[in-house]
Protein backbone atom coordinates (compact mmCIF):
# COMPACT_ATOMS: atom_id res chain seq x y z
CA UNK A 1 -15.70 -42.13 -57.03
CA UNK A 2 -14.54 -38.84 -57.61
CA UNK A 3 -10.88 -37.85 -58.73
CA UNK A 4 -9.01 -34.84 -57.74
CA UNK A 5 -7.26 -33.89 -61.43
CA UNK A 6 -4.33 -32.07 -59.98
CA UNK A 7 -3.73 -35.70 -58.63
CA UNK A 8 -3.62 -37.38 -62.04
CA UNK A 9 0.08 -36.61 -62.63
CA UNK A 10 2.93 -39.27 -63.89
CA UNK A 11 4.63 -41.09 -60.62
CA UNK A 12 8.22 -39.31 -61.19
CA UNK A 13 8.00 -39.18 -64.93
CA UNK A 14 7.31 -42.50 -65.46
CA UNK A 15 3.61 -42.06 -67.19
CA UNK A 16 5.02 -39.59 -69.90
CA UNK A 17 7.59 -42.37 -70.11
CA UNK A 18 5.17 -44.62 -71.01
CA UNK A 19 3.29 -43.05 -73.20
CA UNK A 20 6.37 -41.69 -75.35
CA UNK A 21 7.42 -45.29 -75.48
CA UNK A 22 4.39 -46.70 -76.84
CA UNK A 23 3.11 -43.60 -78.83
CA UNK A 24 6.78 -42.91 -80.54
CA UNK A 25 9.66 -45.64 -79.82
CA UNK A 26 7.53 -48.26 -80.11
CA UNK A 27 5.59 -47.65 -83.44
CA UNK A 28 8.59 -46.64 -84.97
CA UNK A 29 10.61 -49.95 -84.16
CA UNK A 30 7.60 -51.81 -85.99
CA UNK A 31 7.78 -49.12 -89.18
CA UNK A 32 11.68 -50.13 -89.25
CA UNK A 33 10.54 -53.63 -88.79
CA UNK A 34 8.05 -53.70 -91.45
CA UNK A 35 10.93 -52.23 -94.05
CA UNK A 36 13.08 -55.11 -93.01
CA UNK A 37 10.44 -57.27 -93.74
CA UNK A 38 9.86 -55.58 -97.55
CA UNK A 39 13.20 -55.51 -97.85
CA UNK A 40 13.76 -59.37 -97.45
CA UNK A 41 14.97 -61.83 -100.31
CA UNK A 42 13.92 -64.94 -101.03
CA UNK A 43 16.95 -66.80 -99.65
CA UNK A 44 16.55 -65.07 -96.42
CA UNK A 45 13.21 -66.64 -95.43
CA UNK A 46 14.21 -70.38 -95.07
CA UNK A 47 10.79 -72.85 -95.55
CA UNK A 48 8.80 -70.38 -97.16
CA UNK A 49 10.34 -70.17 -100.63
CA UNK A 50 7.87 -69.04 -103.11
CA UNK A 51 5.39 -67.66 -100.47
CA UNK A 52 7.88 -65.05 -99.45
CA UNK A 53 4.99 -62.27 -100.84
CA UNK A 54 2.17 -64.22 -98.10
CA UNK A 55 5.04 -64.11 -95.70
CA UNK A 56 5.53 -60.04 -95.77
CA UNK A 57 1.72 -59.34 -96.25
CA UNK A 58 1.42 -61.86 -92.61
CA UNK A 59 3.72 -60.38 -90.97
CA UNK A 60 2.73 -56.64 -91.69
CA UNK A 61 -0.52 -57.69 -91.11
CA UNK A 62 0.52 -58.51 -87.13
CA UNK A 63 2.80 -55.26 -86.84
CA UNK A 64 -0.43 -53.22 -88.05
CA UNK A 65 -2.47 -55.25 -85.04
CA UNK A 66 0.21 -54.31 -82.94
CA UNK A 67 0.65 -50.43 -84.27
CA UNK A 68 -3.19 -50.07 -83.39
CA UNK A 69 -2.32 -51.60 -80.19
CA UNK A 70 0.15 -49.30 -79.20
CA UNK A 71 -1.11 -46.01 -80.41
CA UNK A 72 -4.71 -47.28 -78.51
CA UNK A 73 -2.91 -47.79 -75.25
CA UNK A 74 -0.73 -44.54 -75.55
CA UNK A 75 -3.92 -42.56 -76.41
CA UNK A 76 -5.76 -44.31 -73.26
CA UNK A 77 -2.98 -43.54 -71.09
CA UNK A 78 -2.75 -39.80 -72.17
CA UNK A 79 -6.65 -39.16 -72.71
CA UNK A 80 -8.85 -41.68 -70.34
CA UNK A 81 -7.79 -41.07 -66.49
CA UNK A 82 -9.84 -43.68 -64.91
CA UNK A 83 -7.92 -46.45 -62.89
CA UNK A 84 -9.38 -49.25 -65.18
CA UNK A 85 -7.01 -47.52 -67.89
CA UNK A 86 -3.91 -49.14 -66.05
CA UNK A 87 -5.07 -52.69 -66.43
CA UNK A 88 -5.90 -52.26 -69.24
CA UNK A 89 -2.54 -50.93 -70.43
CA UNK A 90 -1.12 -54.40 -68.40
């Protein structure tokens, strides 16, 4: 199928919306997230006690998965305009 690129435009702003979310809100909630997490003392992570270093290197661990994540389907949103992309942002 073949696209008409003047067509390929945000519906009422929501696309850049979308995109500034997850390229810029959203990765830096998780960098203020993984400070938090540095931040932490031992007596603030209940059950894990002496692993509170495996704890932090976990959990920054999942917010780099996610960071990927989020930059990938920012990028996809902004670079790829096929409609596959907006499943795959789903």
């Amino acid at each position: 199928m073949a696209y008409d690129e003047r067509a390929l435009r945000g519906v009422g702003g929501w696309l850049a919306f979308l995109i500034v979310a997850l390229g810029i809100f959203s990765p830096l909630r998780m960098l203020l997230q993984a400070i938090a997490i540095w931040s932490l003392e031992r007596a603030q992570v209940p059950g894990f006690g002496d692993n509170l270093f495996a704890f932090q290197l976990l959990e920054s661990a999942v917010i780099a998965v996610r960071l990927a994540g989020s930059l990938y389907l920012a990028w996809r949103l902004y670079a790829v305009h096929r409609p596959e992309t907006v499943p795959i942002v789903m």
